[in-house]
PDB file of N, CA and C in Angstrom:
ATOM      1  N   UNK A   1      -6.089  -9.516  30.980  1.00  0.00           N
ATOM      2  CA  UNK A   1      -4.667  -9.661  30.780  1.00  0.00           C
ATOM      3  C   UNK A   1      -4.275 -11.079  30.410  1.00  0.00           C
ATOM      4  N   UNK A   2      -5.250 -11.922  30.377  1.00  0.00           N
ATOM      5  CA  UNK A   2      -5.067 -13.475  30.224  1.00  0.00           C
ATOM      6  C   UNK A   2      -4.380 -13.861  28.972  1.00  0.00           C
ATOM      7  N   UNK A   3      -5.324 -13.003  28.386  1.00  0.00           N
ATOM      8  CA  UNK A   3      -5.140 -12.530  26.643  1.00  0.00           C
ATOM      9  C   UNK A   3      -3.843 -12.645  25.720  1.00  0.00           C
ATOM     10  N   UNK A   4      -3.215 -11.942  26.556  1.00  0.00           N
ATOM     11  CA  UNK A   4      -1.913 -11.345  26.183  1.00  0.00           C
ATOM     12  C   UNK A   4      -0.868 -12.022  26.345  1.00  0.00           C
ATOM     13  N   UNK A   5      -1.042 -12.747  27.936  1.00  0.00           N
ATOM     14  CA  UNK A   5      -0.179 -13.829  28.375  1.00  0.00           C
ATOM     15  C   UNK A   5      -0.430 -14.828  27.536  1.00  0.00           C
ATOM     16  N   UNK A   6      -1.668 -15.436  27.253  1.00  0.00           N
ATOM     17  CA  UNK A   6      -1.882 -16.713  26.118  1.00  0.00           C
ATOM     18  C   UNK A   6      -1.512 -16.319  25.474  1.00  0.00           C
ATOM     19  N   UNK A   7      -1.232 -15.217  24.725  1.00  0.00           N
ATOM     20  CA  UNK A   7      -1.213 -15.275  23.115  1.00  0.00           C
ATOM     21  C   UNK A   7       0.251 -15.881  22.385  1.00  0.00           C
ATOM     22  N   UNK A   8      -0.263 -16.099  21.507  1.00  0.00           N
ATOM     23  CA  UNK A   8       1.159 -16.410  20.887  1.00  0.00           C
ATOM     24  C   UNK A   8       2.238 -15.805  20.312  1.00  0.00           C
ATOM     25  N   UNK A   9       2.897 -15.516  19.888  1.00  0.00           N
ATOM     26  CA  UNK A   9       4.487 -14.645  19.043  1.00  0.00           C
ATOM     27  C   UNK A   9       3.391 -13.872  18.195  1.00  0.00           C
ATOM     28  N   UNK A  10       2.947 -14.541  16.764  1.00  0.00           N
ATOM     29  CA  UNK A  10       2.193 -14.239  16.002  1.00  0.00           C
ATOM     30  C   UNK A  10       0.775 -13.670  16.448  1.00  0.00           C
ATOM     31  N   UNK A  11       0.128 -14.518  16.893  1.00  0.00           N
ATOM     32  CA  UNK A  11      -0.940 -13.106  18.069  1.00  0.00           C
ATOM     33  C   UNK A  11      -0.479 -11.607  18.498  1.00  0.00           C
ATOM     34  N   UNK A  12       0.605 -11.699  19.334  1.00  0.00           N
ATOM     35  CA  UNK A  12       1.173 -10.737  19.749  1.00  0.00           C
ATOM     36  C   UNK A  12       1.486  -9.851  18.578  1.00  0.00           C
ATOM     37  N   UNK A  13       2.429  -9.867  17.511  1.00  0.00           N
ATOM     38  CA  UNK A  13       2.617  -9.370  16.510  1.00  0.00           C
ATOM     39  C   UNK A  13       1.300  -8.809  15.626  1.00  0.00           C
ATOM     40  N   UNK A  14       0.583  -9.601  15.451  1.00  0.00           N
ATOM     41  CA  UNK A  14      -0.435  -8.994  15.144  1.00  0.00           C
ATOM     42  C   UNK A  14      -1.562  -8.066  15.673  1.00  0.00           C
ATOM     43  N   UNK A  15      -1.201  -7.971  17.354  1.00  0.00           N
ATOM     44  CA  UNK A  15      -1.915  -6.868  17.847  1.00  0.00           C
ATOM     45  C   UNK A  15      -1.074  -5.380  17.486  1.00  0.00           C
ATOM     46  N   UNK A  16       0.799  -5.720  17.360  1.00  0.00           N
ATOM     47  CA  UNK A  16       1.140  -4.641  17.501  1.00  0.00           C
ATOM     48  C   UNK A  16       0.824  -4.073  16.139  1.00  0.00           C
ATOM     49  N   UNK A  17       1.056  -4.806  15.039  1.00  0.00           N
ATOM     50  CA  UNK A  17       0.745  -4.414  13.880  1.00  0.00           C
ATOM     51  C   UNK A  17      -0.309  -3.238  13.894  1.00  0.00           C
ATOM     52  N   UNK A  18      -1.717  -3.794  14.497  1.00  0.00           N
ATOM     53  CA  UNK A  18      -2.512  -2.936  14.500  1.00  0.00           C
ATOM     54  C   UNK A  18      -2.443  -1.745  15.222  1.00  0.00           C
ATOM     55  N   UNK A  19      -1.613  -0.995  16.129  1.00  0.00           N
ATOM     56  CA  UNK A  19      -1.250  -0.025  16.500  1.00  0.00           C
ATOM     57  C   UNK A  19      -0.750   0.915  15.734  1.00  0.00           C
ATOM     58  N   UNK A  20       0.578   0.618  14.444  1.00  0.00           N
ATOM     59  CA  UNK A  20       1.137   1.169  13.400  1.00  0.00           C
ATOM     60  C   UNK A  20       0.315   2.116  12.821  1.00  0.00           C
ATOM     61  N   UNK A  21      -0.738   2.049  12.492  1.00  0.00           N
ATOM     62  CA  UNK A  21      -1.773   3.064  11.769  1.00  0.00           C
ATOM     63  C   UNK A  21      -1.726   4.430  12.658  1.00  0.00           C
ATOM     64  N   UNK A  22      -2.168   3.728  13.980  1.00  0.00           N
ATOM     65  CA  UNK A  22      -2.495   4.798  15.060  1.00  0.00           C
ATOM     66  C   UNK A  22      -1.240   5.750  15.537  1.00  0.00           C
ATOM     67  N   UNK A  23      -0.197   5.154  15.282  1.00  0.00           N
ATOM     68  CA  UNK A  23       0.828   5.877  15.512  1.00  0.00           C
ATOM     69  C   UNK A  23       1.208   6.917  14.643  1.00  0.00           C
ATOM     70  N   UNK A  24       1.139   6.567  13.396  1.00  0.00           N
ATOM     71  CA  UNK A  24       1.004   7.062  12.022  1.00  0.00           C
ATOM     72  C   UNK A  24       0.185   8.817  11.879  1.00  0.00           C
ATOM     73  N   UNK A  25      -1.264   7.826  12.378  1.00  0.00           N
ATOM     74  CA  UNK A  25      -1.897   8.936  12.444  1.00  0.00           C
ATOM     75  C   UNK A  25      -2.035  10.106  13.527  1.00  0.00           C
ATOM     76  N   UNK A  26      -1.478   9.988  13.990  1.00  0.00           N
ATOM     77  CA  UNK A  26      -0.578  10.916  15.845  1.00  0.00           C
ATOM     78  C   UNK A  26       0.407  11.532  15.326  1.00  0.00           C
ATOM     79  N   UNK A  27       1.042  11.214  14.128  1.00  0.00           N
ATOM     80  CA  UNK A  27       2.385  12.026  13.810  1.00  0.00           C
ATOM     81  C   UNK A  27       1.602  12.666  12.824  1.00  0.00           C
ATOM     82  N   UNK A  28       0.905  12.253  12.085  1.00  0.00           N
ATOM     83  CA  UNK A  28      -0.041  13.299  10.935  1.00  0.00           C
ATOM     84  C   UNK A  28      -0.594  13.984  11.651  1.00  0.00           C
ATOM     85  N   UNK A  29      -1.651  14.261  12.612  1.00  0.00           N
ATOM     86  CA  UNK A  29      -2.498  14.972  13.071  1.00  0.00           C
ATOM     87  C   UNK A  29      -1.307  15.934  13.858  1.00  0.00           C
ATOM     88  N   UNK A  30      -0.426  15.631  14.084  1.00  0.00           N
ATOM     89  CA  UNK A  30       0.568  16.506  15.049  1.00  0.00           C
ATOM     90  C   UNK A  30       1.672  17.416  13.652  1.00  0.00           C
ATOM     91  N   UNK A  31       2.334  16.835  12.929  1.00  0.00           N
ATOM     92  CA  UNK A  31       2.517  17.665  11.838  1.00  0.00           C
ATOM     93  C   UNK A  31       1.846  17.090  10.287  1.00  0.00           C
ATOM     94  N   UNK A  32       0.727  17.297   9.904  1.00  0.00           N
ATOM     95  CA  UNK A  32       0.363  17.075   8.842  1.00  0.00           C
ATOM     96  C   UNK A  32       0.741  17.283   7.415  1.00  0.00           C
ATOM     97  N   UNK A  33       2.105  15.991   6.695  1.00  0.00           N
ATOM     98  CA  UNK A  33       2.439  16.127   5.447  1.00  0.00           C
ATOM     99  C   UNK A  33       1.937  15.258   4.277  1.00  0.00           C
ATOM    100  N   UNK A  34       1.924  15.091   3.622  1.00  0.00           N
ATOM    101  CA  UNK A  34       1.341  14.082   2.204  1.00  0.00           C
ATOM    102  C   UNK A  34       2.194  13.118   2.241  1.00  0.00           C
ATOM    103  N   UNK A  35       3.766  13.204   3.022  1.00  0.00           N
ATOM    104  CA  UNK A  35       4.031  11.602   3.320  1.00  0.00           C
ATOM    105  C   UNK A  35       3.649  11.248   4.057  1.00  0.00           C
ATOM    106  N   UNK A  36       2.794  11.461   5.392  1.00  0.00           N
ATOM    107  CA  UNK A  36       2.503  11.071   6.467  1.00  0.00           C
ATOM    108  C   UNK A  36       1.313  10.477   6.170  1.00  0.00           C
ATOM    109  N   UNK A  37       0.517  11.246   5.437  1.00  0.00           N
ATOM    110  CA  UNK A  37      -0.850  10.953   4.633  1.00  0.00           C
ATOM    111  C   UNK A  37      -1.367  10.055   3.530  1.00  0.00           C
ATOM    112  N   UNK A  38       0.134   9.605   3.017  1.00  0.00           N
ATOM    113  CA  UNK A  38       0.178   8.683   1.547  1.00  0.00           C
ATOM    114  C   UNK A  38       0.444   7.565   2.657  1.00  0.00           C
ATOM    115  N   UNK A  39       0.866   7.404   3.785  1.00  0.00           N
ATOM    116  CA  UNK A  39       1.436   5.888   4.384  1.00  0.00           C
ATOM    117  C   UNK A  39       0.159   5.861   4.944  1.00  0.00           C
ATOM    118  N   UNK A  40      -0.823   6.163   5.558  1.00  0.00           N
ATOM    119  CA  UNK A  40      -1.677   5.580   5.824  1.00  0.00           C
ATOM    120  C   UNK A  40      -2.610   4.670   5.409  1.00  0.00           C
ATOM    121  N   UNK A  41      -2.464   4.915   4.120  1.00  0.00           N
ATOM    122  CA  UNK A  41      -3.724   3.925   3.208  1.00  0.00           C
ATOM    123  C   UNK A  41      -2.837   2.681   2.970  1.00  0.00           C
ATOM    124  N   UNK A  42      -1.450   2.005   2.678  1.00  0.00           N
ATOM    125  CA  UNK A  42      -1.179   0.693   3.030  1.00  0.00           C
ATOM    126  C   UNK A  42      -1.086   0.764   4.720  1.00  0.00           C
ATOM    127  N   UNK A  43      -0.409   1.700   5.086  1.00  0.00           N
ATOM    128  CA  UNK A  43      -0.530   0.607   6.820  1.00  0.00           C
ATOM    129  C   UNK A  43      -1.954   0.526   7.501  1.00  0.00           C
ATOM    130  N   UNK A  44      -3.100   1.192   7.104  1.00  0.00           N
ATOM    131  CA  UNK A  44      -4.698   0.569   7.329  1.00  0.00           C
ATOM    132  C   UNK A  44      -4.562  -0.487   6.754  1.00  0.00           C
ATOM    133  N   UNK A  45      -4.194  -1.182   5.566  1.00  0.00           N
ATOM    134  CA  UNK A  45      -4.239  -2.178   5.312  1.00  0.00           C
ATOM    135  C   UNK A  45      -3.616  -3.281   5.430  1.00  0.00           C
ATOM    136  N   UNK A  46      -2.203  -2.964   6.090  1.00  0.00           N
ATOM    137  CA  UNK A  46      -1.775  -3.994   7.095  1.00  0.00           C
ATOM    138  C   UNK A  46      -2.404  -4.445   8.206  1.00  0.00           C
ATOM    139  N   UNK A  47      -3.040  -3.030   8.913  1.00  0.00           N
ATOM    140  CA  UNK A  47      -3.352  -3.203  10.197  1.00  0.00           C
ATOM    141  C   UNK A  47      -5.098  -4.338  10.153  1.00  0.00           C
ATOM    142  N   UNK A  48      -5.273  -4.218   8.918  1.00  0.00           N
ATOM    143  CA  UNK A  48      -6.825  -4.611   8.979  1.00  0.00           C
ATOM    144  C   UNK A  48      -6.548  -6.030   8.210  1.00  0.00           C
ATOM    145  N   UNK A  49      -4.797  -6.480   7.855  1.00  0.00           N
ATOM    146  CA  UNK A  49      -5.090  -7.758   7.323  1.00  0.00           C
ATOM    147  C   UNK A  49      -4.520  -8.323   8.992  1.00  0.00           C
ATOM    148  N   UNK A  50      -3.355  -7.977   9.207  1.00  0.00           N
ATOM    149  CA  UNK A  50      -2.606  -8.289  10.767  1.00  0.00           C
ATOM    150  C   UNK A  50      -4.233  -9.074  11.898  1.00  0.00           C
ATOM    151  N   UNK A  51      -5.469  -7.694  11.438  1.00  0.00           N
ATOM    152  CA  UNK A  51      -6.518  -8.046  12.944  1.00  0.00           C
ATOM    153  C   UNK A  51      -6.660  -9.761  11.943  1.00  0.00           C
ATOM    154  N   UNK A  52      -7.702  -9.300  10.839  1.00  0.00           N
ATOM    155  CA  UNK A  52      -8.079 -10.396  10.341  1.00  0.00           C
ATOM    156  C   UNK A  52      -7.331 -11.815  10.577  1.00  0.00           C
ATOM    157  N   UNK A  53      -5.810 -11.431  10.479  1.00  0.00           N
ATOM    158  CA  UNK A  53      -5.147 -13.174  10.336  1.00  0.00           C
ATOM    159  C   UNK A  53      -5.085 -13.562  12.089  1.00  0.00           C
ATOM    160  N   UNK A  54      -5.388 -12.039  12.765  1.00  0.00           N
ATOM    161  CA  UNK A  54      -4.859 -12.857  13.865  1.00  0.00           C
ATOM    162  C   UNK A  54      -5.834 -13.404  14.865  1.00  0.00           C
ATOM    163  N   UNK A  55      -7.468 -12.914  13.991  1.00  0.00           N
ATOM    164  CA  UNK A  55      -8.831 -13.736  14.571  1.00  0.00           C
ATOM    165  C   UNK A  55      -8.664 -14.983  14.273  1.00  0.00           C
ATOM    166  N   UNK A  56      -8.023 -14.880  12.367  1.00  0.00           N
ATOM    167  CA  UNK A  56      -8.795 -16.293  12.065  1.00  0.00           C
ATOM    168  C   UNK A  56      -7.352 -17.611  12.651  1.00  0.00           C
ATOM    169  N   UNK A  57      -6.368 -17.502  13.114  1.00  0.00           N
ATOM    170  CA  UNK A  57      -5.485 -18.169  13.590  1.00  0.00           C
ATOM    171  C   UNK A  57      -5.953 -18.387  15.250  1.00  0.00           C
ATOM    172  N   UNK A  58      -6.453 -17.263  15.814  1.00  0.00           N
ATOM    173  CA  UNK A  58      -7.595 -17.599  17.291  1.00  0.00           C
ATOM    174  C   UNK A  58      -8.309 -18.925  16.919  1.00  0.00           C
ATOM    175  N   UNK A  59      -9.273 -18.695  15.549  1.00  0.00           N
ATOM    176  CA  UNK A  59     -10.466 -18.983  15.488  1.00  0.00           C
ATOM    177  C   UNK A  59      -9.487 -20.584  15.389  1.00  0.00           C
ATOM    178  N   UNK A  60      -8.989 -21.208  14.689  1.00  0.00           N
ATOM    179  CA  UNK A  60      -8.023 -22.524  13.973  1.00  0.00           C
ATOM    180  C   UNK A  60      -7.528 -23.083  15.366  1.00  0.00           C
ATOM    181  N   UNK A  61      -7.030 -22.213  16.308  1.00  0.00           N
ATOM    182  CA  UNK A  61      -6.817 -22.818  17.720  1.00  0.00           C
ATOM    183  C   UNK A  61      -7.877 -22.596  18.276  1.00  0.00           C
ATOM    184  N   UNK A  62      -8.874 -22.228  18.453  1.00  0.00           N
ATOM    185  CA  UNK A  62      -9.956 -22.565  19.232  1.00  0.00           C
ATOM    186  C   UNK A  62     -10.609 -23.934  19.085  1.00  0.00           C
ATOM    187  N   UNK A  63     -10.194 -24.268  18.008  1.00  0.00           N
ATOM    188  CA  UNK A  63     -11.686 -25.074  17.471  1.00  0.00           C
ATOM    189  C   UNK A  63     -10.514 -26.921  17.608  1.00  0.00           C
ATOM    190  N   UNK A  64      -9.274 -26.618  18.185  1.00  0.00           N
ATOM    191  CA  UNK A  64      -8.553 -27.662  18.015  1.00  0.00           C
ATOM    192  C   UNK A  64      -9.030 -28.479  19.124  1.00  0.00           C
ATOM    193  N   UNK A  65      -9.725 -28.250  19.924  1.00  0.00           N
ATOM    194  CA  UNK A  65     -10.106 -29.314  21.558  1.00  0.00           C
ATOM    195  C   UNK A  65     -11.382 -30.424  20.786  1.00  0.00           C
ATOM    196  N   UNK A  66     -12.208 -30.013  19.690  1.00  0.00           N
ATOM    197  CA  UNK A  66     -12.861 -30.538  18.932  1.00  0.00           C
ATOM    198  C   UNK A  66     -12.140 -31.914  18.030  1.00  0.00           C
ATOM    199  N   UNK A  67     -11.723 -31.800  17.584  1.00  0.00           N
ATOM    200  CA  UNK A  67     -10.921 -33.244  17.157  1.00  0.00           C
ATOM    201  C   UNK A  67      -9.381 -33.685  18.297  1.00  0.00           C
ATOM    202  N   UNK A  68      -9.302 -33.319  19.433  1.00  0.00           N
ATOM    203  CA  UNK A  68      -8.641 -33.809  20.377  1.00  0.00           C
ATOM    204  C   UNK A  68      -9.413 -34.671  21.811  1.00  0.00           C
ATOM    205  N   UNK A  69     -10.652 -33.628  21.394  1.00  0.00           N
ATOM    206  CA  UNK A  69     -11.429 -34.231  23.075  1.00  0.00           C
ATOM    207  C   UNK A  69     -13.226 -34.763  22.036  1.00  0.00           C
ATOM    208  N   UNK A  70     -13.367 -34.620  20.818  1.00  0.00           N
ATOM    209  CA  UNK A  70     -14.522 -34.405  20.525  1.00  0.00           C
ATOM    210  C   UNK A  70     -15.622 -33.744  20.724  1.00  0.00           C
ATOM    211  N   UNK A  71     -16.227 -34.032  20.158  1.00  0.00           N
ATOM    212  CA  UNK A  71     -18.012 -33.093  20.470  1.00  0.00           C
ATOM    213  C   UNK A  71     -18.327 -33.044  22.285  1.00  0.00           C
ATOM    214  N   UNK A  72     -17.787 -32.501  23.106  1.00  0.00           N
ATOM    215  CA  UNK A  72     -18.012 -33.099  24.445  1.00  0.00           C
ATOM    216  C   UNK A  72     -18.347 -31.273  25.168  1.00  0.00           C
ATOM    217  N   UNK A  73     -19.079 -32.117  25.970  1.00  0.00           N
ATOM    218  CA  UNK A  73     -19.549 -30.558  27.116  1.00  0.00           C
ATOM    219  C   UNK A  73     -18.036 -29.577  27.440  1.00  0.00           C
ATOM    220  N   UNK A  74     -16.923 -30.147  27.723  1.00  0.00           N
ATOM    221  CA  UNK A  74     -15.175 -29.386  27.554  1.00  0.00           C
ATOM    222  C   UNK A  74     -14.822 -28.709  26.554  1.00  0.00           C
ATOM    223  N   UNK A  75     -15.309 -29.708  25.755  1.00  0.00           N
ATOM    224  CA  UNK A  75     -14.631 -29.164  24.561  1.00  0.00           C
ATOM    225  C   UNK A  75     -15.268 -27.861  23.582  1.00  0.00           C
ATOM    226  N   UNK A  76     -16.524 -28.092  24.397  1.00  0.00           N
ATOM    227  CA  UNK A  76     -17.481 -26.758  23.413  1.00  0.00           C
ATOM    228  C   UNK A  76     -16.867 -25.367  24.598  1.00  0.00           C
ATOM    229  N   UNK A  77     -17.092 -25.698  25.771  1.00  0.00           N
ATOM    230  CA  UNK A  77     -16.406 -24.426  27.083  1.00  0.00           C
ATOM    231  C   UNK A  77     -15.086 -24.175  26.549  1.00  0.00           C
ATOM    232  N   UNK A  78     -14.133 -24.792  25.895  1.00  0.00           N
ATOM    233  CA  UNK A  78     -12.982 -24.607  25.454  1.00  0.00           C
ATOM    234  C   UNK A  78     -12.703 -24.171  24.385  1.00  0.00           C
ATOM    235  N   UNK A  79     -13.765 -24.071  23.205  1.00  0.00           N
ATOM    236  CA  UNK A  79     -13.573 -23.555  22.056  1.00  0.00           C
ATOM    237  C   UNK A  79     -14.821 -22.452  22.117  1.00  0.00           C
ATOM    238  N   UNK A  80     -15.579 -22.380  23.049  1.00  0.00           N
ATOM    239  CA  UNK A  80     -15.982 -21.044  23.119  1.00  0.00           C
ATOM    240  C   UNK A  80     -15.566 -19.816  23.875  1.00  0.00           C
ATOM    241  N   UNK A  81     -14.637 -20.687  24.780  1.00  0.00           N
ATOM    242  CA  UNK A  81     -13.476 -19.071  25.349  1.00  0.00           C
ATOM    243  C   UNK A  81     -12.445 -18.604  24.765  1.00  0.00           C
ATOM    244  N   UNK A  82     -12.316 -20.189  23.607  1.00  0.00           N
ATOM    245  CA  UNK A  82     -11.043 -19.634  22.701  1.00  0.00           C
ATOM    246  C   UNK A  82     -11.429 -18.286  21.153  1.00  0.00           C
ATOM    247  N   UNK A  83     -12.681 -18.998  21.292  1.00  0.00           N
ATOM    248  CA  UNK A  83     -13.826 -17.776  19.993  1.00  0.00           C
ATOM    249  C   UNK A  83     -13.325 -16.637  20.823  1.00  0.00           C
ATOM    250  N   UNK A  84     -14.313 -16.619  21.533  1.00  0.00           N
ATOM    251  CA  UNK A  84     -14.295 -15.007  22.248  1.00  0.00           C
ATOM    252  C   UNK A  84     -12.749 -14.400  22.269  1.00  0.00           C
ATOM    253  N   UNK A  85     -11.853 -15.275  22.577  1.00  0.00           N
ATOM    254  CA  UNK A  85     -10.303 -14.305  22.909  1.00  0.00           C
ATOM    255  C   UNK A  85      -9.507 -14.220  21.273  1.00  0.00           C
ATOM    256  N   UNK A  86     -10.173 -15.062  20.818  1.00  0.00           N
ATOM    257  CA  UNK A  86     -10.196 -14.834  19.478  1.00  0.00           C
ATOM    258  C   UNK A  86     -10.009 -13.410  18.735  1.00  0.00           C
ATOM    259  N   UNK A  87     -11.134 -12.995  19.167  1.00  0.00           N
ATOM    260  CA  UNK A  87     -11.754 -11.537  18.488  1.00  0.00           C
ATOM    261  C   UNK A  87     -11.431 -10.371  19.080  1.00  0.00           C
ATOM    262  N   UNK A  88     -10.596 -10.610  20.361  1.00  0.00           N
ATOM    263  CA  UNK A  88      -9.554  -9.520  20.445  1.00  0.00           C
ATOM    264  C   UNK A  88      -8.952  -8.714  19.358  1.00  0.00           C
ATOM    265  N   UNK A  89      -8.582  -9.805  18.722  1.00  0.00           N
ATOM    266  CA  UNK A  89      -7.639  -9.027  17.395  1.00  0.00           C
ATOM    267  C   UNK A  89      -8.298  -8.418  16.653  1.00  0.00           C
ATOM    268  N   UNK A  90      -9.452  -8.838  16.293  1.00  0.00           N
ATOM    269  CA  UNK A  90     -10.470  -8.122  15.618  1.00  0.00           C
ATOM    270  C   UNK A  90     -11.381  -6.432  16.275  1.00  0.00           C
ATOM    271  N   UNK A  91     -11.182  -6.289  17.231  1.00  0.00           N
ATOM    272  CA  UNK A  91     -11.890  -5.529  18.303  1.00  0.00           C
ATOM    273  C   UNK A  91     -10.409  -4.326  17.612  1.00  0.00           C
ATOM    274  N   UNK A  92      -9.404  -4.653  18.296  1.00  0.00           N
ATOM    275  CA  UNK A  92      -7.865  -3.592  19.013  1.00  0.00           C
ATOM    276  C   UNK A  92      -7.729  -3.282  17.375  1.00  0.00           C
ATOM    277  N   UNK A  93      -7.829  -4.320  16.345  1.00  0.00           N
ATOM    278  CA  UNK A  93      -7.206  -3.556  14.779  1.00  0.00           C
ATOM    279  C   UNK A  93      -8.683  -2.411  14.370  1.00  0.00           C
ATOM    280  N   UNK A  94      -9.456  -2.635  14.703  1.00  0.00           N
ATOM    281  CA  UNK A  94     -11.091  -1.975  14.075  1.00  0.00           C
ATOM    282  C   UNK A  94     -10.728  -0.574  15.112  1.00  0.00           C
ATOM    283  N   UNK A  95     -10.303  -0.758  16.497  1.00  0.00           N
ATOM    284  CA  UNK A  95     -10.832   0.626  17.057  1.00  0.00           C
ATOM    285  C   UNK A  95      -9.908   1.221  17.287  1.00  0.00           C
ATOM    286  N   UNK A  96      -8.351   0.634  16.636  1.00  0.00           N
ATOM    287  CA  UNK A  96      -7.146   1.261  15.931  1.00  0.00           C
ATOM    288  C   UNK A  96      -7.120   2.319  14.958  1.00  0.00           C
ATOM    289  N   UNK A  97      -7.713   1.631  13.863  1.00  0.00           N
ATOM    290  CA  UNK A  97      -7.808   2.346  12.581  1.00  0.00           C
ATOM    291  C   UNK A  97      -9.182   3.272  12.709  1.00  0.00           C
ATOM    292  N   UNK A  98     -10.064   2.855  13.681  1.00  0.00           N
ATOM    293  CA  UNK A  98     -11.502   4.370  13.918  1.00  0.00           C
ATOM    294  C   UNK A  98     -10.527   5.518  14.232  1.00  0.00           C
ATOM    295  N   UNK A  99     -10.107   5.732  15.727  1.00  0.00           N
ATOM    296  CA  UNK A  99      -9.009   5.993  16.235  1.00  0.00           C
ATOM    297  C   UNK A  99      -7.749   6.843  15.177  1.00  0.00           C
ATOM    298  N   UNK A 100      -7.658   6.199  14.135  1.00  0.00           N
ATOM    299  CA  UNK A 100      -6.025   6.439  13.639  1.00  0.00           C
ATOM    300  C   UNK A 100      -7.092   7.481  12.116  1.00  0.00           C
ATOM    301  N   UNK A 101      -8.228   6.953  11.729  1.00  0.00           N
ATOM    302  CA  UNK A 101      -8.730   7.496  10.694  1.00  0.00           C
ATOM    303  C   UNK A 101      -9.819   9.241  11.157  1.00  0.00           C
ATOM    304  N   UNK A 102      -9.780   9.180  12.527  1.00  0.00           N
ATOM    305  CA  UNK A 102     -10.528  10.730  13.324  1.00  0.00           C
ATOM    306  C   UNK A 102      -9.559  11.524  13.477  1.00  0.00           C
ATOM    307  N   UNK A 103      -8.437  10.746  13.903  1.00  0.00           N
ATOM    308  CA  UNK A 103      -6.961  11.880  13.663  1.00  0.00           C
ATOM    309  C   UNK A 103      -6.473  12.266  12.260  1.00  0.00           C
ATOM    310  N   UNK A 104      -6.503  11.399  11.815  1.00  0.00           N
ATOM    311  CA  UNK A 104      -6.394  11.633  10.012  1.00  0.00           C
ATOM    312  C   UNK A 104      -7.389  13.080   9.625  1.00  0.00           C
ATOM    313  N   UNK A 105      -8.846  13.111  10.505  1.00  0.00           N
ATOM    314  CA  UNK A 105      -9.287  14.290   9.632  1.00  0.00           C
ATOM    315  C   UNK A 105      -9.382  15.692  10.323  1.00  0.00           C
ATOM    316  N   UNK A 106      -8.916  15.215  11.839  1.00  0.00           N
ATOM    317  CA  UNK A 106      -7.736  16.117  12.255  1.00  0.00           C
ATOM    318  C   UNK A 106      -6.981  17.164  11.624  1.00  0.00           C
ATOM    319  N   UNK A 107      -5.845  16.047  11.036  1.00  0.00           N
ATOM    320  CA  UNK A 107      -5.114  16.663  10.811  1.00  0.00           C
ATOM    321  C   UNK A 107      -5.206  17.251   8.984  1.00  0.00           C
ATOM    322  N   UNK A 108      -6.031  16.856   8.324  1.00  0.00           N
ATOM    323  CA  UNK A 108      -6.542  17.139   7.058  1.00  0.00           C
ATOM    324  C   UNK A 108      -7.245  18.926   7.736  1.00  0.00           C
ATOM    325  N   UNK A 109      -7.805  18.451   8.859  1.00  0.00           N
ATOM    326  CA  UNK A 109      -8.907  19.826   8.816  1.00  0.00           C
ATOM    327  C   UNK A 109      -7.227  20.913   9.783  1.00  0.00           C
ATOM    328  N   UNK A 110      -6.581  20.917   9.907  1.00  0.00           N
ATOM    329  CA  UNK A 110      -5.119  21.377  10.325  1.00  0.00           C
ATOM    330  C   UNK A 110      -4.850  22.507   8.768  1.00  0.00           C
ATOM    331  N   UNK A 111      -4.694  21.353   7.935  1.00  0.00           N
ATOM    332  CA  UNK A 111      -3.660  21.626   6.856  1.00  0.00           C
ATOM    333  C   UNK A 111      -4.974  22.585   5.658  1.00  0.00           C
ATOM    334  N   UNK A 112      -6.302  22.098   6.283  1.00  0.00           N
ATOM    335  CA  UNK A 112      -7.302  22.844   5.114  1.00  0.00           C
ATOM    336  C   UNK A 112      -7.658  21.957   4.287  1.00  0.00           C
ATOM    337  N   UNK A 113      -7.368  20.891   3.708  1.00  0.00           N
ATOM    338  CA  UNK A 113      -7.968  20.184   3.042  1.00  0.00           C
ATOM    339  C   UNK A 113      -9.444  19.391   2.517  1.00  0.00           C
ATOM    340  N   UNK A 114     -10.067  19.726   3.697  1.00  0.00           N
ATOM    341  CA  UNK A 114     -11.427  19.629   3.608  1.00  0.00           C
ATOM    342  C   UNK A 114     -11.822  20.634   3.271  1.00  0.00           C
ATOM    343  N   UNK A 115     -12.659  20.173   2.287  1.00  0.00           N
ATOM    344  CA  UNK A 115     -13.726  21.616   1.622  1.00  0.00           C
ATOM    345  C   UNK A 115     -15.147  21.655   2.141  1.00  0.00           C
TER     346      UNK A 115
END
């Protein structure tokens, strides 16, 4: 929960981002239409730029104790807990869109569309 409390506006935003797909795909798999089905392919791709920006903005504050404290035994413990919480965002947008893309064939195999 540390996570969440650290994070920032933009962190935060970018986890919810990555939820959007999954929600998406919960209303497709529950009534399956071709608008429900045409929005998925940009909001996967929000959701998978949202994880991406919001590792590599982890990754840009992690690595800031390095030119504040230098090359020092702190500063590597400090930019390697900031890596790791980093990749949160990367983890919650990836097993979002697994998640949001098994309901997708769900609800494809609902409507018949798979041959």
């Amino acid at each position: 929960m540390n996570v969440i409390r650290n994070a920032s506006l933009f962190g935060l935003l970018s986890l919810a981002l990555a939820f959007v797909p999954l929600v998406t795909a919960i209303v497709y798999a529950w009534r399956p239409t071709e608008r429900h089905l045409a929005l998925m392919r940009p909001l996967s791709l929000a959701g998978l730029f949202a994880a991406a920006s919001g590792t590599m903005l982890g990754l840009i504050n992690a690595l800031m104790p390095f030119w504040r404290l230098g090359f020092t035994t702190e500063a590597y413990t400090i930019v390697a807990i900031g890596a790791a919480e980093s990749l949160v965002h990367l983890f919650v947008g990836f097993a979002s869109l697994t998640a949001a893309w098994l309901l997708v064939a769900v609800g494809m195999s609902r409507t018949g569309d798979i041959s």
